[in-house]
Protein backbone atom coordinates (compact mmCIF):
# COMPACT_ATOMS: atom_id res chain seq x y z
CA UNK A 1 -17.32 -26.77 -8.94
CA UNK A 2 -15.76 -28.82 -5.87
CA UNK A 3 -17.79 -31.97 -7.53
CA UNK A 4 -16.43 -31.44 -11.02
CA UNK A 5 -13.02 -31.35 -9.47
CA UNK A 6 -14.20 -34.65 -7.63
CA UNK A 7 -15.55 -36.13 -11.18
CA UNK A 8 -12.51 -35.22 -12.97
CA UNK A 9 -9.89 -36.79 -10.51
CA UNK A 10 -11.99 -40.17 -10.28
CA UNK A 11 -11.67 -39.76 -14.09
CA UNK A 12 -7.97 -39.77 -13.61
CA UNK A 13 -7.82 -42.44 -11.52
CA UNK A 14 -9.72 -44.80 -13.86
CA UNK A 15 -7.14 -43.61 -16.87
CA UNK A 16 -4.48 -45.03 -14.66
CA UNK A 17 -5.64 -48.05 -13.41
CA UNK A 18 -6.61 -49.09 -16.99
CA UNK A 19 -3.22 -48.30 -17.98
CA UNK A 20 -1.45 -49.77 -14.88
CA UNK A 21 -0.27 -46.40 -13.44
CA UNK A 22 0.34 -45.81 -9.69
CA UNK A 23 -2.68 -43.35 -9.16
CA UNK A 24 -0.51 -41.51 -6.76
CA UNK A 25 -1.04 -37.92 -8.14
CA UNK A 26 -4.60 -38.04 -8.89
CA UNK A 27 -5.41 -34.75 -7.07
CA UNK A 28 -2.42 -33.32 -8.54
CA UNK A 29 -3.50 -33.97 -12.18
CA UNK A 30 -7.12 -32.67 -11.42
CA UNK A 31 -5.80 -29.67 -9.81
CA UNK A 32 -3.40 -28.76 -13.33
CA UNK A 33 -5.97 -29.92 -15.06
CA UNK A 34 -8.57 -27.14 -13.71
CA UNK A 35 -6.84 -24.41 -12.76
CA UNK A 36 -3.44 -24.43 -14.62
CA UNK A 37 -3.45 -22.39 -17.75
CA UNK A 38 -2.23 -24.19 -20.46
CA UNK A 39 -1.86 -23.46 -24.37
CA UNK A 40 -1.03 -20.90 -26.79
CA UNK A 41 -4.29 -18.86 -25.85
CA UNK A 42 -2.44 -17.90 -22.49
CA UNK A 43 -0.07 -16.60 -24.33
CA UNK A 44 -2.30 -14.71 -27.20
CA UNK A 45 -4.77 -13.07 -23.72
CA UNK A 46 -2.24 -12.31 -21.07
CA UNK A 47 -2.64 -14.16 -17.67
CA UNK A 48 -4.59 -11.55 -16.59
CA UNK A 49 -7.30 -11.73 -19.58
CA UNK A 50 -7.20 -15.65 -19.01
CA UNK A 51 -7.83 -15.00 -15.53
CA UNK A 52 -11.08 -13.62 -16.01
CA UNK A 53 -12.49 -14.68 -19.31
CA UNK A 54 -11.55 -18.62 -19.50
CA UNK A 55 -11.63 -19.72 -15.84
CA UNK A 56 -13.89 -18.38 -13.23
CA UNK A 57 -12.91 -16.31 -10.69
CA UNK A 58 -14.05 -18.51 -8.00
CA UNK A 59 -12.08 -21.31 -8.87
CA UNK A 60 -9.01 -19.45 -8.48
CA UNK A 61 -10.46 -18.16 -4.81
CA UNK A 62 -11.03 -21.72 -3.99
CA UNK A 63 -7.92 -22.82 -4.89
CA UNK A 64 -5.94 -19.78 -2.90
CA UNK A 65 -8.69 -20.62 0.39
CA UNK A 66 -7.04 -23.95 0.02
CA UNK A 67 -3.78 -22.96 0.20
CA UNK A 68 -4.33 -20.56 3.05
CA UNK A 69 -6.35 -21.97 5.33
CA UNK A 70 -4.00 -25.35 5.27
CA UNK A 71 -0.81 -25.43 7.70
CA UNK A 72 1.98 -27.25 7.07
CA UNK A 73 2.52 -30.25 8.91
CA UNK A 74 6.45 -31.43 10.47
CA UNK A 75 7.41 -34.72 9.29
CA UNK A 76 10.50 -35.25 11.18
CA UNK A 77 11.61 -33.76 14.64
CA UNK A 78 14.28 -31.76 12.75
CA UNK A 79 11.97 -29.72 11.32
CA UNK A 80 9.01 -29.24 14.13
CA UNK A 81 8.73 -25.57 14.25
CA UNK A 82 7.26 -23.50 16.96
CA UNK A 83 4.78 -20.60 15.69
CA UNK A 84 5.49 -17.15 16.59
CA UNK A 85 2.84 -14.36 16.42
CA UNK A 86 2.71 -11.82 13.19
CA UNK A 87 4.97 -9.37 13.18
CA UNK A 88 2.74 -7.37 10.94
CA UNK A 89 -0.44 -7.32 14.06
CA UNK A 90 0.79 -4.24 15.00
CA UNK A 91 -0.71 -2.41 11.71
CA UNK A 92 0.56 0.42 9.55
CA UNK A 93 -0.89 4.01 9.32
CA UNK A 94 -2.84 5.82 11.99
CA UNK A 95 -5.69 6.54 9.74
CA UNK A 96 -6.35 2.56 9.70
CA UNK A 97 -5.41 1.76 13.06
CA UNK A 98 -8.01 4.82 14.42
CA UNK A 99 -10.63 2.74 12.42
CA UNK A 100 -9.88 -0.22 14.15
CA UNK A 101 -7.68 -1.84 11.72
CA UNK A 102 -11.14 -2.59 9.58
CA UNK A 103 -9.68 -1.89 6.63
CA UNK A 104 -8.83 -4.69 4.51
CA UNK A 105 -12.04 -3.74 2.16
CA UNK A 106 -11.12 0.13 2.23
CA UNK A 107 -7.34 0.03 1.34
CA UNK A 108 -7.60 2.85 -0.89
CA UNK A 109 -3.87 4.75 0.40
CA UNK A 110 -0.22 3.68 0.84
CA UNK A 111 -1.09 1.56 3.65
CA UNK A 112 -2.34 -1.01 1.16
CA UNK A 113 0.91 -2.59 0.85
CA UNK A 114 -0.32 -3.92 4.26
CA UNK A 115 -3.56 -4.26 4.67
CA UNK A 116 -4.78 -5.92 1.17
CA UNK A 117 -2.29 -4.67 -2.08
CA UNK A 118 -5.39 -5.05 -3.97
CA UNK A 119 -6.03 -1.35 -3.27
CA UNK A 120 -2.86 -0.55 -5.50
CA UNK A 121 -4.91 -0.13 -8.18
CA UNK A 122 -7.33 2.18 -7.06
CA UNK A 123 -4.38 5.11 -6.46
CA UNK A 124 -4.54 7.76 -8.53
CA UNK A 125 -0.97 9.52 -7.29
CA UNK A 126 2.02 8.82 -5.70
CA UNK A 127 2.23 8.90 -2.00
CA UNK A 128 4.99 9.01 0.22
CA UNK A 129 3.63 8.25 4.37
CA UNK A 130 5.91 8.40 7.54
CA UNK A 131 4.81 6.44 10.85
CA UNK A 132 5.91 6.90 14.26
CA UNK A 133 5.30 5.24 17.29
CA UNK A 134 6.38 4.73 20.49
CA UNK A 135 4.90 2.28 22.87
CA UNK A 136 4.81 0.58 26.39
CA UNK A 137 6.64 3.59 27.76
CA UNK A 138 8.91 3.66 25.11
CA UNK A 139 10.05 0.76 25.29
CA UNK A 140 8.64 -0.29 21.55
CA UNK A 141 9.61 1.78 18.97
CA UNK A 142 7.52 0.82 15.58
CA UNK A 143 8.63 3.10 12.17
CA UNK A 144 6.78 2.72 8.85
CA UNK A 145 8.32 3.95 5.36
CA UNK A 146 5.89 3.39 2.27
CA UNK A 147 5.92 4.65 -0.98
CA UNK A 148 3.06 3.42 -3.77
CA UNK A 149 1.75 4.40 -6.37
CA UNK A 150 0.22 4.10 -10.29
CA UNK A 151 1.73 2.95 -13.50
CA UNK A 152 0.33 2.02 -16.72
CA UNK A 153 0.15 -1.88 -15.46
CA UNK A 154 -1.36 -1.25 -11.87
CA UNK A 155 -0.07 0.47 -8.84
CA UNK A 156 2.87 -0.62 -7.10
CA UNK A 157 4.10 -0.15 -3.58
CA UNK A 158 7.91 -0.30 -1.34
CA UNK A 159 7.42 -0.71 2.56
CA UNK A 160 10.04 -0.55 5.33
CA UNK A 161 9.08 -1.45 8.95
CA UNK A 162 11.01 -1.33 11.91
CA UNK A 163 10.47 -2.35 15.28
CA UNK A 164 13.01 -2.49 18.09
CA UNK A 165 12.39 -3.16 21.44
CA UNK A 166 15.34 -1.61 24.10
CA UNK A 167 16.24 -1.72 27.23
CA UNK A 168 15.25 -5.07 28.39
CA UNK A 169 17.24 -5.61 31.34
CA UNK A 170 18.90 -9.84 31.77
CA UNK A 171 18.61 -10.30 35.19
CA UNK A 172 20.65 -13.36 37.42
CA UNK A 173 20.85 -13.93 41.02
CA UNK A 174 24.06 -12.50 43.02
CA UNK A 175 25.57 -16.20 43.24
CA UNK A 176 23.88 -18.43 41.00
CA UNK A 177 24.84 -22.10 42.71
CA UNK A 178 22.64 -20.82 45.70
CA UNK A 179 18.85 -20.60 45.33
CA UNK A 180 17.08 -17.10 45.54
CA UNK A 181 16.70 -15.39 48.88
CA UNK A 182 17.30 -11.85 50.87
CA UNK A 183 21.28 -12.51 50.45
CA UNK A 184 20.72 -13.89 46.85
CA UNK A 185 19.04 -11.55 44.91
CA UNK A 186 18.52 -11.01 41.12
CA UNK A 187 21.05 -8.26 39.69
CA UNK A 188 20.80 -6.76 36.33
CA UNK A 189 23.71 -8.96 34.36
CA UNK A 190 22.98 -6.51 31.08
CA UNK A 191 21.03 -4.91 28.92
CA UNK A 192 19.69 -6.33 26.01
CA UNK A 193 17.60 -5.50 22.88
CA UNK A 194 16.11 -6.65 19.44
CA UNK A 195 15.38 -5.24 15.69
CA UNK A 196 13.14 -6.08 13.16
CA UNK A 197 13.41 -5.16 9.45
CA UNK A 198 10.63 -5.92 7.18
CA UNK A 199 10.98 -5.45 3.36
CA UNK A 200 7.74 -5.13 1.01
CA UNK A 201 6.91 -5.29 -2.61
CA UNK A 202 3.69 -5.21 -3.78
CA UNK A 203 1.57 -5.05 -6.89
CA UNK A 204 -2.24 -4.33 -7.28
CA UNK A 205 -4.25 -4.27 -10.97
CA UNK A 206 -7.57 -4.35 -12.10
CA UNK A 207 -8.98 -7.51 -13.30
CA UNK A 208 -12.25 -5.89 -14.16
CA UNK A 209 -14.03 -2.97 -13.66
CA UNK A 210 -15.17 -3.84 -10.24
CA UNK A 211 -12.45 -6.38 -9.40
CA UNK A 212 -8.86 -6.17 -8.33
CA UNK A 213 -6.41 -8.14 -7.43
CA UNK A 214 -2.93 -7.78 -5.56
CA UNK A 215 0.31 -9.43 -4.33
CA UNK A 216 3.19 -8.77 -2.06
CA UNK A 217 6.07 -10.24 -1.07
CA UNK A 218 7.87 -9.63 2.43
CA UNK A 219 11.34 -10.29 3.46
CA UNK A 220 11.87 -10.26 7.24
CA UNK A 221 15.26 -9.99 8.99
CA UNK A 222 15.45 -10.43 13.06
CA UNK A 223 17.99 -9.57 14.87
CA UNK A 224 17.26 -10.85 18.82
CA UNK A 225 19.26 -11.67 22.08
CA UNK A 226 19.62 -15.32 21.11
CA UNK A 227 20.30 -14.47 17.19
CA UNK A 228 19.93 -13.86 13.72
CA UNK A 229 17.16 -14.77 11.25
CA UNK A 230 15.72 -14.05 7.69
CA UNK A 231 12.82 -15.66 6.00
CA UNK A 232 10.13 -14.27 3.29
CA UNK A 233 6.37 -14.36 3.07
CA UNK A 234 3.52 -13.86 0.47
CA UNK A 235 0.25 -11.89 0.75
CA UNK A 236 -2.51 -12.02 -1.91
CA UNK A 237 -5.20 -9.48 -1.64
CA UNK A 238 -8.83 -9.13 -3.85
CA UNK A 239 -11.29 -6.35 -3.76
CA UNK A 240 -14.54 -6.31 -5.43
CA UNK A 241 -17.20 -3.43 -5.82
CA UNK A 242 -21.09 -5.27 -6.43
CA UNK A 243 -22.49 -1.91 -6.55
CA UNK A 244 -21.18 1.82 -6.39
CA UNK A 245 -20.03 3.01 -2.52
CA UNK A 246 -20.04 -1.01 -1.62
CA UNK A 247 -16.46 -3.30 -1.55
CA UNK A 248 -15.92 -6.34 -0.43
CA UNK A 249 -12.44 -7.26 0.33
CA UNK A 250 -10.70 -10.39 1.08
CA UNK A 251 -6.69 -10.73 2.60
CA UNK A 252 -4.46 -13.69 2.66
CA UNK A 253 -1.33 -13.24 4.83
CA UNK A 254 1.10 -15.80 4.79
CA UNK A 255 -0.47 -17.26 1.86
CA UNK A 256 3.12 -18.58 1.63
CA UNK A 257 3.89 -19.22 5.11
CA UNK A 258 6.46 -17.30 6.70
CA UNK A 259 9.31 -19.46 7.63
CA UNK A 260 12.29 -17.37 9.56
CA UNK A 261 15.58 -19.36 10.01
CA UNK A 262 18.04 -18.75 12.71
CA UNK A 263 21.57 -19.05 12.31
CA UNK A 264 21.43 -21.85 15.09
CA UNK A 265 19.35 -23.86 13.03
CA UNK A 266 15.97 -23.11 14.61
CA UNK A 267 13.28 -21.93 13.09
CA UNK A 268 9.98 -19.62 13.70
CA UNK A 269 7.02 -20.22 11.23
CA UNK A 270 3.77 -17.66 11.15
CA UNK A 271 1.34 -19.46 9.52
CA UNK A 272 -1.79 -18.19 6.86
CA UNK A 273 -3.94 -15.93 8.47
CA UNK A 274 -7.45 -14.70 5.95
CA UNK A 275 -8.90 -11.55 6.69
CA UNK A 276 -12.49 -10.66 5.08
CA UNK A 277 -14.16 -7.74 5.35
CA UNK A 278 -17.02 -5.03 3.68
CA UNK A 279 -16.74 -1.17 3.64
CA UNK A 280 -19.99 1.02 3.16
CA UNK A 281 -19.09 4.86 1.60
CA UNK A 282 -21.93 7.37 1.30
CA UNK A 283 -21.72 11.18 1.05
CA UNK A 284 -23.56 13.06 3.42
CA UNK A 285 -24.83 16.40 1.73
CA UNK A 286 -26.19 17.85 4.95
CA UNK A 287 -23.03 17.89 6.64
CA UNK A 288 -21.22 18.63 3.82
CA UNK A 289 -18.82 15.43 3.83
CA UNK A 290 -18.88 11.29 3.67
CA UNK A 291 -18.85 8.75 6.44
CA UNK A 292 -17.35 5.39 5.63
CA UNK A 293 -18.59 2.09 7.80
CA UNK A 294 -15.89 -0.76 7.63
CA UNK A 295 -15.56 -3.84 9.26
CA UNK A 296 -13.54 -7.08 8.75
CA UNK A 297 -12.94 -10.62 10.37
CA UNK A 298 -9.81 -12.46 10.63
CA UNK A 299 -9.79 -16.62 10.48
CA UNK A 300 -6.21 -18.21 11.80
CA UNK A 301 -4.64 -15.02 13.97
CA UNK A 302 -3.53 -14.96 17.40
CA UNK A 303 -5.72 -14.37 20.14
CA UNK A 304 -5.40 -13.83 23.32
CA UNK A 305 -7.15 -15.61 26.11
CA UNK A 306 -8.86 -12.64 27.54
CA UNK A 307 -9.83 -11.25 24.35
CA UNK A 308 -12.08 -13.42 22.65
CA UNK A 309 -13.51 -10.99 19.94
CA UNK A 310 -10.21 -9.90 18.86
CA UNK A 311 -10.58 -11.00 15.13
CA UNK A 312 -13.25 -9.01 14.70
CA UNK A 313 -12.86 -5.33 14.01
CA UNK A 314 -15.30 -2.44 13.17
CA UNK A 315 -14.42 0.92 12.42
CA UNK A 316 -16.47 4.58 10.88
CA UNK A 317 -14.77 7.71 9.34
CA UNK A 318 -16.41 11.02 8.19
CA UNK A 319 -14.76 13.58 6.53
CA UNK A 320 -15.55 16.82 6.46
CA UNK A 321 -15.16 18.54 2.60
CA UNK A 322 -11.85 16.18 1.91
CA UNK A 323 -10.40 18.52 4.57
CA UNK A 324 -10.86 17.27 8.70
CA UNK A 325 -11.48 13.20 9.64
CA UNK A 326 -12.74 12.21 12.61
CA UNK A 327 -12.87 8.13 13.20
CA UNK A 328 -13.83 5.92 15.90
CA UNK A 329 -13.30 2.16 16.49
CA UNK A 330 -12.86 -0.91 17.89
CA UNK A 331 -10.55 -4.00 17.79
CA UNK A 332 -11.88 -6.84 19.62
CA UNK A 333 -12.25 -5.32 22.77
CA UNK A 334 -10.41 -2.41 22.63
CA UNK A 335 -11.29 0.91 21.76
CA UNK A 336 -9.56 3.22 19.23
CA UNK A 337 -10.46 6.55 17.96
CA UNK A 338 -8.65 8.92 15.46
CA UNK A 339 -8.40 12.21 13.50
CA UNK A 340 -6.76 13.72 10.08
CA UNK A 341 -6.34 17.02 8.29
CA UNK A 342 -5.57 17.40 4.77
CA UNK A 343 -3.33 20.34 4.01
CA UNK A 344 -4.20 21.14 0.68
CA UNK A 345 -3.76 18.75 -2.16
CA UNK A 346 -0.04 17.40 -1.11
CA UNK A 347 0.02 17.33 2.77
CA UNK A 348 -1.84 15.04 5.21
CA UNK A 349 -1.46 14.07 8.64
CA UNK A 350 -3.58 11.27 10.98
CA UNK A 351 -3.63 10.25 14.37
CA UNK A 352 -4.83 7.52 15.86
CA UNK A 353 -5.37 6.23 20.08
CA UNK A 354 -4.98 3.00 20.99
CA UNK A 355 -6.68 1.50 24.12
CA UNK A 356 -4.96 -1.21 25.49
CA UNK A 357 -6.58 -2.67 29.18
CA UNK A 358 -3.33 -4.21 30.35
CA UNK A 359 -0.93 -2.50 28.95
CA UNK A 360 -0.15 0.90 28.11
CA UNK A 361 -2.47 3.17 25.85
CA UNK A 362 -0.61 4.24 22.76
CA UNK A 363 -0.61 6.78 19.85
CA UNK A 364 0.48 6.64 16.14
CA UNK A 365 0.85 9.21 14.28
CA UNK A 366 1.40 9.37 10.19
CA UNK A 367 2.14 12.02 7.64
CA UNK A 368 1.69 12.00 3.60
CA UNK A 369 3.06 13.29 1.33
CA UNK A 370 1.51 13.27 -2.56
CA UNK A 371 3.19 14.11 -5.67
């Protein structure tokens, strides 16, 4: 495919040299020319019937893998940017995060919206789920509102995150023309604090029987110490099943990379970040239940340097007669565990543990709610 793309802009360029054109959009032209829908037979089929019926499915992959996987580039000094980390690393939903945040090819809950909106489409009722956490001692506080579910086009989904961070104390010395010493010593000048908002909207529908495909766009709001900033983002997500109790599942974050302006002109950009991953279910008669084996690797996140497996995660869940989970985990180098119970057909609640080796361990806990 990548040579017929090759063959067809060299094709181009010939066209325009024999007609004395400045060959300047070559790549451009073959792009439209291969993956741009065109005529009234779009129209007639529906983007989503073109999608799959006139132009291969990998073309369109290759052409989002493009997209993703290339950063923008400053041209001028007024508009280097410095990259901050995701806000969206620290996960949504304990009953992921206990699985070790594997779960880009299960994403069959509300948590979709985050972890690949894909799994929209595979709802079959409307869920309501709560997070709560409180980390570092309480100094983090991370809420999660989501509320998806199905319609006759697909399943759609509404997220709210918020994450503060209080209480961090501005310190300056006692006289600041002297330097530091045991009669100049740091005092606490004030307290100070930050809030995050994050806005979701996402959309998941089948493409075929074994193939889905979602998108969601993010609007992020920060409110810090040194000022105010907004910017959007947007994921794309795909799922695909080869054979029954076997997905495949592929994320994009930032496939649209997320640019957040500050009202003193400054600006933080997070840029793509693809996340691919496979999920094994089987039922297992003799215990009465069905274990699910995830895992996933990210391409483009932030590591730290003393965690050099972070971007991969693994992550196994068995549940007990659709009734009691029990999960166990591991992101990077850190351990995670995790439990649920379904109350009846309406209530649910999960847990998840966090191990952390510098900082703090932390919990998260979630409740559903399905109607």
């Amino acid at each position: 495919m990548i040579k017929s793309l090759c063959r067809r802009g060299r094709a181009i360029a010939a066209e325009d040299k024999a007609r004395n054109r400045v060959p300047s959009c070559d790549s451009a032209r073959a792009y439209n020319a291969v993956f741009r829908p065109q005529g009234p037979a779009v129209a007639r089929m529906g983007f989503f019937n073109w999608l799959v019926r006139v132009r291969p499915v990998k073309q369109i992959l290759l052409a989002i893998l493009t997209l993703a996987l290339s950063r923008p580039v400053p041209v001028t000094a007024q508009d280097e940017t410095r990259y901050s980390e995701d806000p969206l690393l620290l996960g949504a939903g304990a009953r992921p995060l206990g699985m070790g945040s594997a779960f880009v090819a299960v994403s069959d809950d509300a948590t979709a919206i985050y972890w690949n909106p894909a799994g929209l489409e595979r709802l079959r009722r409307r869920e309501l789920q709560i997070q709560h956490a409180e980390q570092f001692g309480g100094t983090v506080n991370h809420d999660v509102f989501t509320l998806c579910g199905p319609s006759p086009l697909g399943g759609f989904g509404v997220g709210l995150t918020r994450l503060g961070v209080d209480g961090v104390k501005i310190t300056t010395l006692e006289n600041p023309t002297f330097a530091p010493g045991p009669d100049n010593r740091p005092v606490v000048s004030r307290v100070a604090g930050t809030t995050e908002y994050h806005l979701h909207l996402a959309f998941g529908r089948g493409l075929r029987s074994n193939l889905s495909a979602g998108a969601g766009v993010k609007l992020v709001s920060r409110n810090l110490d040194a000022g105010k900033g907004s910017g959007f983002g947007v994921d794309f997500g795909m799922l695909y099943i080869p054979r029954p109790g076997l997905t495949a599942g592929l994320m994009v974050r930032n496939l649209i990379p997320l640019k957040i302006t500050f009202d003193s002109g400054s600006s933080d950009r997070v840029p793509p970040v693809l996340v691919v991953g496979l999920a094994l279910a089987r039922p297992v008669e003799a215990a009465d239940g069905e274990i699910t084996c995830s895992g996933s690797f990210s391409v483009g996140e932030e590591k730290s340097a003393a965690d050099n497996f972070q971007g991969a995660r693994v992550g196994i869940e068995y549940l007990y007669r659709n009734k009691l989970a029990l999960r166990l985990g591991a992101r990077g180098n850190h351990f995670t565990a995790g439990a649920g119970v379904r109350l009846g057909r309406r209530v649910a609640f999960d847990l998840a543990f966090l191990e952390h080796g510098e900082l703090d361990n932390t919990y998260r806990i979630s409740g559903s709610l399905y109607f």
